[in-house]
C-alpha atoms as a PDB file:
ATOM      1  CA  UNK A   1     -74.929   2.928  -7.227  1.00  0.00           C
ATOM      2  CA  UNK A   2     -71.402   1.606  -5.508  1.00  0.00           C
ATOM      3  CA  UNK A   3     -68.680   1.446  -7.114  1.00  0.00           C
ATOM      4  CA  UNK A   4     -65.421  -0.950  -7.075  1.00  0.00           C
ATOM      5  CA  UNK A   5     -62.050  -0.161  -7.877  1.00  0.00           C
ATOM      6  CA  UNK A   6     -59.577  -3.088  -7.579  1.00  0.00           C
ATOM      7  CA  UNK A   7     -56.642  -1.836  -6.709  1.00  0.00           C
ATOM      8  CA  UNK A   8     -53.698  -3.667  -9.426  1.00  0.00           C
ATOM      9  CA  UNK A   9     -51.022  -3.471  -5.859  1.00  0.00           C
ATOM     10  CA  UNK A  10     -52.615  -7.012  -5.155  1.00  0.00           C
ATOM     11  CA  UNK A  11     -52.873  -8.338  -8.731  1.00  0.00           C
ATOM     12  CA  UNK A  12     -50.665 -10.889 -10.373  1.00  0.00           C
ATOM     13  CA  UNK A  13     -48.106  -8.593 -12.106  1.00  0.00           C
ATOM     14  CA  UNK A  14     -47.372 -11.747 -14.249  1.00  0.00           C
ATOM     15  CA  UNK A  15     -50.134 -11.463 -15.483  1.00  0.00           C
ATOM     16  CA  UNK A  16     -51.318  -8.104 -15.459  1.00  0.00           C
ATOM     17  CA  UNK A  17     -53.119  -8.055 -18.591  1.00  0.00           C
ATOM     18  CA  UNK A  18     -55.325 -11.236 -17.613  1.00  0.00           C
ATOM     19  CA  UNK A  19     -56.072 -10.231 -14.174  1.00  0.00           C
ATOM     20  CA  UNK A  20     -57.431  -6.350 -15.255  1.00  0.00           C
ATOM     21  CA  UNK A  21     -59.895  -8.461 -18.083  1.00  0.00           C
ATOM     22  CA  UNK A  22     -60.958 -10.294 -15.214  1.00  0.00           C
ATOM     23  CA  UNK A  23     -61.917  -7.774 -13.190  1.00  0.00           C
ATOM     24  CA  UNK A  24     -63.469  -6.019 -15.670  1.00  0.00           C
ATOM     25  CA  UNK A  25     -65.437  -8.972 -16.328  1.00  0.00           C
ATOM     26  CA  UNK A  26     -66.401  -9.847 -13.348  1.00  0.00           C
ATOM     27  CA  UNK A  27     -68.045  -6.158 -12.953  1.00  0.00           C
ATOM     28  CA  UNK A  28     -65.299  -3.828 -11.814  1.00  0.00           C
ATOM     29  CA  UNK A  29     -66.080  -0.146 -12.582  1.00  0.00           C
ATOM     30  CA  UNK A  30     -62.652   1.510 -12.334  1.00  0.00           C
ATOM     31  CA  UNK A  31     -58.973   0.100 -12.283  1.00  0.00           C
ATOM     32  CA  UNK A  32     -57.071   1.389  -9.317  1.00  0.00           C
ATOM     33  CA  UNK A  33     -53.355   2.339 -10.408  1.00  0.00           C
ATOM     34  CA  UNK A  34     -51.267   3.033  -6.895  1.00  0.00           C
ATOM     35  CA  UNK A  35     -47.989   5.234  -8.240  1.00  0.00           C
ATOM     36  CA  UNK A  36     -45.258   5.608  -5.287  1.00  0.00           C
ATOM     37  CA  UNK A  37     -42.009   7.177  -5.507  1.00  0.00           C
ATOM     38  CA  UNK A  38     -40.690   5.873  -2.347  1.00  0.00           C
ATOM     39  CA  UNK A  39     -40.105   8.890  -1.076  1.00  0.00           C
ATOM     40  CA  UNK A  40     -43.676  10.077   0.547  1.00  0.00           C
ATOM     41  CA  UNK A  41     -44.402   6.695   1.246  1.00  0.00           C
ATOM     42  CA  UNK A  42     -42.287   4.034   1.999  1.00  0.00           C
ATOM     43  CA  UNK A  43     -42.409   1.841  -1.019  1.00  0.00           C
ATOM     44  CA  UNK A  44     -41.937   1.994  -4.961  1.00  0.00           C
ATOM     45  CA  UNK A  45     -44.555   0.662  -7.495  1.00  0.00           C
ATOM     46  CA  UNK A  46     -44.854   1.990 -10.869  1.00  0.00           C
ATOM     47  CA  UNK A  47     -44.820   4.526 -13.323  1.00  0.00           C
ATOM     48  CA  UNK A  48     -46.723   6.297 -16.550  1.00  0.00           C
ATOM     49  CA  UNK A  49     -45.377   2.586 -18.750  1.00  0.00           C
ATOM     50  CA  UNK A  50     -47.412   0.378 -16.433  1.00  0.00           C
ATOM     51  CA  UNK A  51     -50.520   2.734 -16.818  1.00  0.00           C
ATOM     52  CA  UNK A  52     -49.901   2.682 -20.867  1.00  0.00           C
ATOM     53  CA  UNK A  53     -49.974  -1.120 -20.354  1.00  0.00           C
ATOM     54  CA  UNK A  54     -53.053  -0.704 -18.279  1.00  0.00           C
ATOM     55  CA  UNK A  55     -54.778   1.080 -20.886  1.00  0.00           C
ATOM     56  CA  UNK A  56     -53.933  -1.374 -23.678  1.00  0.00           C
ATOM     57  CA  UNK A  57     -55.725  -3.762 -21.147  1.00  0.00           C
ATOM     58  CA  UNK A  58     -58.911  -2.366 -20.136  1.00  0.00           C
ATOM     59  CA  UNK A  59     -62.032   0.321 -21.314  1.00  0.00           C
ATOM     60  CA  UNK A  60     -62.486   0.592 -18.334  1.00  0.00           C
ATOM     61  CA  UNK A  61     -61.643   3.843 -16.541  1.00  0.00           C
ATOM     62  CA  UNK A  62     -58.202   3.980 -15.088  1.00  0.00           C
ATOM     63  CA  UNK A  63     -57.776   5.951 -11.473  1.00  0.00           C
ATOM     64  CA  UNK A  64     -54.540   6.701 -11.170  1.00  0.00           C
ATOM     65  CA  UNK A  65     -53.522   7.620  -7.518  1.00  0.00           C
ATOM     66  CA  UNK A  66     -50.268   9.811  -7.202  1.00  0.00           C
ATOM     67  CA  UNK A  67     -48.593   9.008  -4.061  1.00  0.00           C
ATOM     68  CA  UNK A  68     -45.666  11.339  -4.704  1.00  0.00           C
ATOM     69  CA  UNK A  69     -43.561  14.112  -4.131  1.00  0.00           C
ATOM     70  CA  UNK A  70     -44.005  17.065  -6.430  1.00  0.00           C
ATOM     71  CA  UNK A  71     -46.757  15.919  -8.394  1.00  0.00           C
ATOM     72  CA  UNK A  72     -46.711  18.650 -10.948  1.00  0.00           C
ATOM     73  CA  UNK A  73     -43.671  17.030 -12.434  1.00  0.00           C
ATOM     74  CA  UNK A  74     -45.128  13.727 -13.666  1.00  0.00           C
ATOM     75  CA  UNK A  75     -49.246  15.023 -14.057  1.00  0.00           C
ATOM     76  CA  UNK A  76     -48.712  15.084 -17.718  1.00  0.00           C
ATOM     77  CA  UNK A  77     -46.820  11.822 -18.132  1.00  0.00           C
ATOM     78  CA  UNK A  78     -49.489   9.951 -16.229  1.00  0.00           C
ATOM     79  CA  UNK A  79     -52.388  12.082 -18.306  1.00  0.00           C
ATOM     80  CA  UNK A  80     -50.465  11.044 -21.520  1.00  0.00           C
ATOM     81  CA  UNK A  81     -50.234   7.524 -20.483  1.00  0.00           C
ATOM     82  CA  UNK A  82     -53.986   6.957 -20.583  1.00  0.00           C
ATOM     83  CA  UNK A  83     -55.335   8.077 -16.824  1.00  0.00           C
ATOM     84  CA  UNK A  84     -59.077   9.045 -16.693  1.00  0.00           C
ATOM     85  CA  UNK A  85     -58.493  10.341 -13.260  1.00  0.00           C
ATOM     86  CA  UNK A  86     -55.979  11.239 -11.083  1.00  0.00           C
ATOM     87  CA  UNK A  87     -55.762  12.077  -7.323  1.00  0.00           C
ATOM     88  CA  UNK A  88     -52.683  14.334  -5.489  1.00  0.00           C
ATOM     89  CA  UNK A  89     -52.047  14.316  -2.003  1.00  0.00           C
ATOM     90  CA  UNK A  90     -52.934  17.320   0.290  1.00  0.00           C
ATOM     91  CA  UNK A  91     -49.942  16.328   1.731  1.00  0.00           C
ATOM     92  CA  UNK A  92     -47.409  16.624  -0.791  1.00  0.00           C
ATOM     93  CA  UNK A  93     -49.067  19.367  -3.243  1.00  0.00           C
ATOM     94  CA  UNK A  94     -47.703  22.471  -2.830  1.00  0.00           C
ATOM     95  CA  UNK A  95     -50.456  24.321  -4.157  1.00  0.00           C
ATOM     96  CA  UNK A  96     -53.454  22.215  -4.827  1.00  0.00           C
ATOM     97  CA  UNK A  97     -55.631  24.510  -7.302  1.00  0.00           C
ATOM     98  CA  UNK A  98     -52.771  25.145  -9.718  1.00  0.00           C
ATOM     99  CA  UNK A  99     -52.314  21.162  -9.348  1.00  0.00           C
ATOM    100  CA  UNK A 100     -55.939  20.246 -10.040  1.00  0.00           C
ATOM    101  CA  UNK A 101     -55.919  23.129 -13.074  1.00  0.00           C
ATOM    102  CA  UNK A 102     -52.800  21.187 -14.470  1.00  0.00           C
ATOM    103  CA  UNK A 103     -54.451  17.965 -14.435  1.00  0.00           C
ATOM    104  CA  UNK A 104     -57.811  19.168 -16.161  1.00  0.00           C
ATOM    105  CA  UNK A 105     -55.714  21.234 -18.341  1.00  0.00           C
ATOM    106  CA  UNK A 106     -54.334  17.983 -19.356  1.00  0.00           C
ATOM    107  CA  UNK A 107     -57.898  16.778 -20.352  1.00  0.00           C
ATOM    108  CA  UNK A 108     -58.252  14.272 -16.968  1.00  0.00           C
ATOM    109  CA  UNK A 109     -60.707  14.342 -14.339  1.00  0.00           C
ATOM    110  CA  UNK A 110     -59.080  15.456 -10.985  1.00  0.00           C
ATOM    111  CA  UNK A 111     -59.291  14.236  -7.403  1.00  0.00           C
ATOM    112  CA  UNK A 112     -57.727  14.943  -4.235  1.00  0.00           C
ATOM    113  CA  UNK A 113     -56.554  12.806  -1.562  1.00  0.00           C
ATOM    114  CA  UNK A 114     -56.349  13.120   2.497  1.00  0.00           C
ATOM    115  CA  UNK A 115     -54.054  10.448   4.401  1.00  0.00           C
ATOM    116  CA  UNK A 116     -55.496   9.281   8.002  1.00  0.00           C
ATOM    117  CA  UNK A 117     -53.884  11.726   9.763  1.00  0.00           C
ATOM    118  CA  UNK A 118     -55.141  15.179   7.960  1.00  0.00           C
ATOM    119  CA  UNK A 119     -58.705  16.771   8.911  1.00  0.00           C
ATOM    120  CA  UNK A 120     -60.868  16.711   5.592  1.00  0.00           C
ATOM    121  CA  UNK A 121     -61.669  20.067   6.277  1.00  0.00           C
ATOM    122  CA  UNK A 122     -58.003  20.800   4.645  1.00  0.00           C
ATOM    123  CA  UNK A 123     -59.413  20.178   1.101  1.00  0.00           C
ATOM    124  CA  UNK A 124     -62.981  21.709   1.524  1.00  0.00           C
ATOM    125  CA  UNK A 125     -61.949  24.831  -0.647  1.00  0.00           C
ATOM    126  CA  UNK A 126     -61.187  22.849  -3.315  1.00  0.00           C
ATOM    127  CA  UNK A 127     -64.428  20.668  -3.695  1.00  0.00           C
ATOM    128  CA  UNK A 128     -65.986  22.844  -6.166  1.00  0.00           C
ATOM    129  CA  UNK A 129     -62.494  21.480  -8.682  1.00  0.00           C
ATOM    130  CA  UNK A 130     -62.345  18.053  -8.173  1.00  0.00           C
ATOM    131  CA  UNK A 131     -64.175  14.482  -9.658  1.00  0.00           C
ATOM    132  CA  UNK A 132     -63.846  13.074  -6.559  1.00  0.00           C
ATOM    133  CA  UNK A 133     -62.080  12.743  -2.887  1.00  0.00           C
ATOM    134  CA  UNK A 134     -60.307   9.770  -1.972  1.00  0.00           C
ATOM    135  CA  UNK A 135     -59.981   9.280   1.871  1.00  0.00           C
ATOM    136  CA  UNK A 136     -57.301   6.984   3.310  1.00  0.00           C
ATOM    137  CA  UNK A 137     -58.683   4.305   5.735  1.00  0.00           C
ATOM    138  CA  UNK A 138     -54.613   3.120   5.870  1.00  0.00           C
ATOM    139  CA  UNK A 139     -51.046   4.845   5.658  1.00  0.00           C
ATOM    140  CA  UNK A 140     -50.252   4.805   2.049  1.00  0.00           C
ATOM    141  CA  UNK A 141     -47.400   2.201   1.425  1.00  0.00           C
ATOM    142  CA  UNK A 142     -48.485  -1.192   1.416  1.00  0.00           C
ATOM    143  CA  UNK A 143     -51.527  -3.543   0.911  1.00  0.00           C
ATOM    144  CA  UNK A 144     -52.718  -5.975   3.087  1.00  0.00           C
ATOM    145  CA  UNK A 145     -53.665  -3.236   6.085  1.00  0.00           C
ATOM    146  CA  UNK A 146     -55.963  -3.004   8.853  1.00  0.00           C
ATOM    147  CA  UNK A 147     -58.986  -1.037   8.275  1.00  0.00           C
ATOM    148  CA  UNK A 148     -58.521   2.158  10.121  1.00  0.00           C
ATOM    149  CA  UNK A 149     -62.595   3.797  11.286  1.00  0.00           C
ATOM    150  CA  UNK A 150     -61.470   6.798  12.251  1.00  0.00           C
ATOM    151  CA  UNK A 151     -61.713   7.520   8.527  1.00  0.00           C
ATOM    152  CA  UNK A 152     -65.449   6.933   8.252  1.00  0.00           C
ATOM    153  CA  UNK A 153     -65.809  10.182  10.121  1.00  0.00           C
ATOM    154  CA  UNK A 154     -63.953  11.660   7.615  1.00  0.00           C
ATOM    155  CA  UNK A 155     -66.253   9.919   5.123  1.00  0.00           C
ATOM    156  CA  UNK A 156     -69.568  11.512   6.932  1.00  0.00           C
ATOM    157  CA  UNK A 157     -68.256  15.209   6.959  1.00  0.00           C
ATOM    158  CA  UNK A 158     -67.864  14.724   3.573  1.00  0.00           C
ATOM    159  CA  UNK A 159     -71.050  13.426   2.326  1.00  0.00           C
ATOM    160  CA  UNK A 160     -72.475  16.317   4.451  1.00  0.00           C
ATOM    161  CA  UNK A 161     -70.319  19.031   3.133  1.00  0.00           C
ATOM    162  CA  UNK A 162     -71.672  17.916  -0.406  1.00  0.00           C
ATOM    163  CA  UNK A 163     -74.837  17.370   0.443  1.00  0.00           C
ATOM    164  CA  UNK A 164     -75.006  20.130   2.013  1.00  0.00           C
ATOM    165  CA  UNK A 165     -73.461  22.474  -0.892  1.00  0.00           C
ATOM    166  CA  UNK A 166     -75.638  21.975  -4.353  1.00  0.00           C
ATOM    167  CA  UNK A 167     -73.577  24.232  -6.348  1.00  0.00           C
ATOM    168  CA  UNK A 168     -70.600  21.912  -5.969  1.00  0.00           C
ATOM    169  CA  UNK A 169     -69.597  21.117  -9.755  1.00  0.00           C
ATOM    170  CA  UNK A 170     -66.739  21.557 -11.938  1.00  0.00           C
ATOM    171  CA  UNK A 171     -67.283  21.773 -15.393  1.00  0.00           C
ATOM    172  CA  UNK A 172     -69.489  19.183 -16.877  1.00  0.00           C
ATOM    173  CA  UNK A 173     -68.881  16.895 -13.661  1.00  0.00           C
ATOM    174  CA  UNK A 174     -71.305  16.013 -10.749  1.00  0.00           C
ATOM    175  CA  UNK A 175     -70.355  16.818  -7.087  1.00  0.00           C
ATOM    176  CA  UNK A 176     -67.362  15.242  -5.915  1.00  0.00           C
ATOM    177  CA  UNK A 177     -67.782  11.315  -5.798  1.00  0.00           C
ATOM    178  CA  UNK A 178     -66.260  10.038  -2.210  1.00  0.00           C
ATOM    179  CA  UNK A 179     -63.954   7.535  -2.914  1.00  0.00           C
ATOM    180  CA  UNK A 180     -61.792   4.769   0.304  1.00  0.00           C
ATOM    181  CA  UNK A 181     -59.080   2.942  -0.106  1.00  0.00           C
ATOM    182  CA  UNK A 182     -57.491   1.058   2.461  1.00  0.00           C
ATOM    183  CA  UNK A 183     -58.342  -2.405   4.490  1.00  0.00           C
ATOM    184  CA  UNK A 184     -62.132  -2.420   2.505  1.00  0.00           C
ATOM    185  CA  UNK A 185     -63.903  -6.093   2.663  1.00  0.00           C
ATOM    186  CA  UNK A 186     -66.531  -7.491   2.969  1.00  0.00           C
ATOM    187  CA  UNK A 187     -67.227  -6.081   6.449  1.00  0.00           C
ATOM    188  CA  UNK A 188     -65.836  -2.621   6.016  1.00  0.00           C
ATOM    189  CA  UNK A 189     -67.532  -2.182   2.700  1.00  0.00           C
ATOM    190  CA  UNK A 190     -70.433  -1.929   4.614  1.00  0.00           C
ATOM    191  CA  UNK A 191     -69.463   0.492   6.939  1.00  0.00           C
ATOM    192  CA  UNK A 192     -67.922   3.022   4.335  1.00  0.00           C
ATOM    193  CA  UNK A 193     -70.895   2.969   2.677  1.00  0.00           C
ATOM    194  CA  UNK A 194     -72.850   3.351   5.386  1.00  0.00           C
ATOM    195  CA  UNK A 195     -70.887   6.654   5.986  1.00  0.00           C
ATOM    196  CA  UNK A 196     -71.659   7.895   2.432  1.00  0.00           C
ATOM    197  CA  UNK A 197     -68.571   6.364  -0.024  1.00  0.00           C
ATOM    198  CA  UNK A 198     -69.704   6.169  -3.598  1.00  0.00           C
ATOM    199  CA  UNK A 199     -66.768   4.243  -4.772  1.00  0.00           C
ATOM    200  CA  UNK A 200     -64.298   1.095  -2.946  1.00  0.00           C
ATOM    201  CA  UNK A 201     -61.049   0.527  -3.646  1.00  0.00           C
ATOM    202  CA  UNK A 202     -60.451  -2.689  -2.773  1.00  0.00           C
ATOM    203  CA  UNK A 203     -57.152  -4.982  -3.156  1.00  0.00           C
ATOM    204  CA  UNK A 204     -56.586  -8.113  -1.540  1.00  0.00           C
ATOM    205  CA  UNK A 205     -60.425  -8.720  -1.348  1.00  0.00           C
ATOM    206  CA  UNK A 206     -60.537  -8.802  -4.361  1.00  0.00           C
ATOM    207  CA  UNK A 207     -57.404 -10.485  -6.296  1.00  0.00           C
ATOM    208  CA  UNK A 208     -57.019 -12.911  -3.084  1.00  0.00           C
ATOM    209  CA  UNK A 209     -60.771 -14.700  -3.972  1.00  0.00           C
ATOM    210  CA  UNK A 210     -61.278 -17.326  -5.749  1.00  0.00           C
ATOM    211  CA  UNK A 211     -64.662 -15.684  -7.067  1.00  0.00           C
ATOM    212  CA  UNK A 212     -63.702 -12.358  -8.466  1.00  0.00           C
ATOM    213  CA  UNK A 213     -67.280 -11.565  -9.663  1.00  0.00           C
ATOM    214  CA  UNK A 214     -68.522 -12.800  -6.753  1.00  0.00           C
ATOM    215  CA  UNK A 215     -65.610 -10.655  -4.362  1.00  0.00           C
ATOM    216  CA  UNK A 216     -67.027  -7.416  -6.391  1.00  0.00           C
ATOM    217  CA  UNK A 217     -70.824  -8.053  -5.929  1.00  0.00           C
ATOM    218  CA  UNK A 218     -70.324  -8.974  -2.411  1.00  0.00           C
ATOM    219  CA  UNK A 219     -68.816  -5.516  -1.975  1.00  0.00           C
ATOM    220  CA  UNK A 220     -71.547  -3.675  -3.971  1.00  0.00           C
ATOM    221  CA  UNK A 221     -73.717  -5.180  -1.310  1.00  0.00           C
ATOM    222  CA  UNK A 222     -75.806  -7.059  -4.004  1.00  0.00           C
END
């Protein structure tokens, strides 16, 4: 079954509360949380307060995506904030195992993340760790950009690779959900599944309807 992630970067931050029981609601499965420092990508959002906020809000799982320089600093601030999941870069963990230990040591599901220029095949080794793999279909930064399909490539070698490798666990977990974020509607959706994503973020398509149950089923394909 897909899965939707509304990414809270195009919500209403007046009314943050209101627009995460909405989504939930209207059938979300996971709240997206985008963290940047403004340092590995060009823009500042929020920090471990707004995901305690989050968690006040919503039951719902909360995916919290670390775009940030030296993740292993703020791991258990996020974890202790109320994050089911959380994804680190490739390209900004300095050593991704002991990252991905620290998060499960801190009793959250990990995940890993590739931007759209990095070859998947960079976080192979570590599929056997993680909850999931999100792959980029933007540069991190900003909402609102164009879908990028090189990254449905990316998607297919993916699905293969876990397909293709059984054993791939870690700990009580299944294999390694595929997760995109970046430029996903209606039309895109489509495609990324098509390629073998399990789970959409989606942003604008979402928070920008006037239908927001309607926005999420569309995606889902039903």
């Amino acid at each position: 079954m897909i899965k939707v992630a509304p990414s809270i970067l195009s919500a209403d931050f007046r009314n943050l509360e209101a627009e995460i029981k909405k989504v939930e609601a209207a059938g979300a499965d996971l709240i997206h949380i985008d963290v940047m420092d403004g340092h590995f990508v060009p823009n500042i959002t929020i920090g471990p307060l707004v995901v305690r906020a989050c968690r006040r809000a919503t039951k719902l799982p909360l995916d919290v995506h670390l775009m940030i320089e030296n993740p292993d600093r703020y791991i258990p601030d996020f974890a202790k904030a109320g994050a089911d999941l959380i994804t680190i870069h490739a390209e900004t963990s300095k050593s991704l195992d002991e990252d991905i230990e620290l998060i499960r040591q801190n009793n959250v599901k990990p995940g890993v993340v590739v931007n759209p220029a990095t070859p998947v095949e960079k976080i192979f080794h570590v599929l056997d760790k993680v909850a999931m793999v999100l792959v980029m279909s933007v540069n991190p930064g900003f909402a609102g950009q164009k879908f990028m399909p090189e990254a449905l490539g990316k998607v297919r070698k993916l699905k293969d690779k876990i397909t293709n490798s059984p054993h791939l666990s870690v700990g009580n977990y299944k294999p390694p959900e595929i997760e995109i974020d970046g430029g996903i509607n209606l039309e895109t959706a489509k495609e990324a599944v098509k390629a073998g994503a399990d789970i959409l973020v989606a942003g604008s398509a979402i928070f920008s309807s006037k239908d927001y149950a309607q926005a999420i089923k569309g995606l889902k394909g039903q």
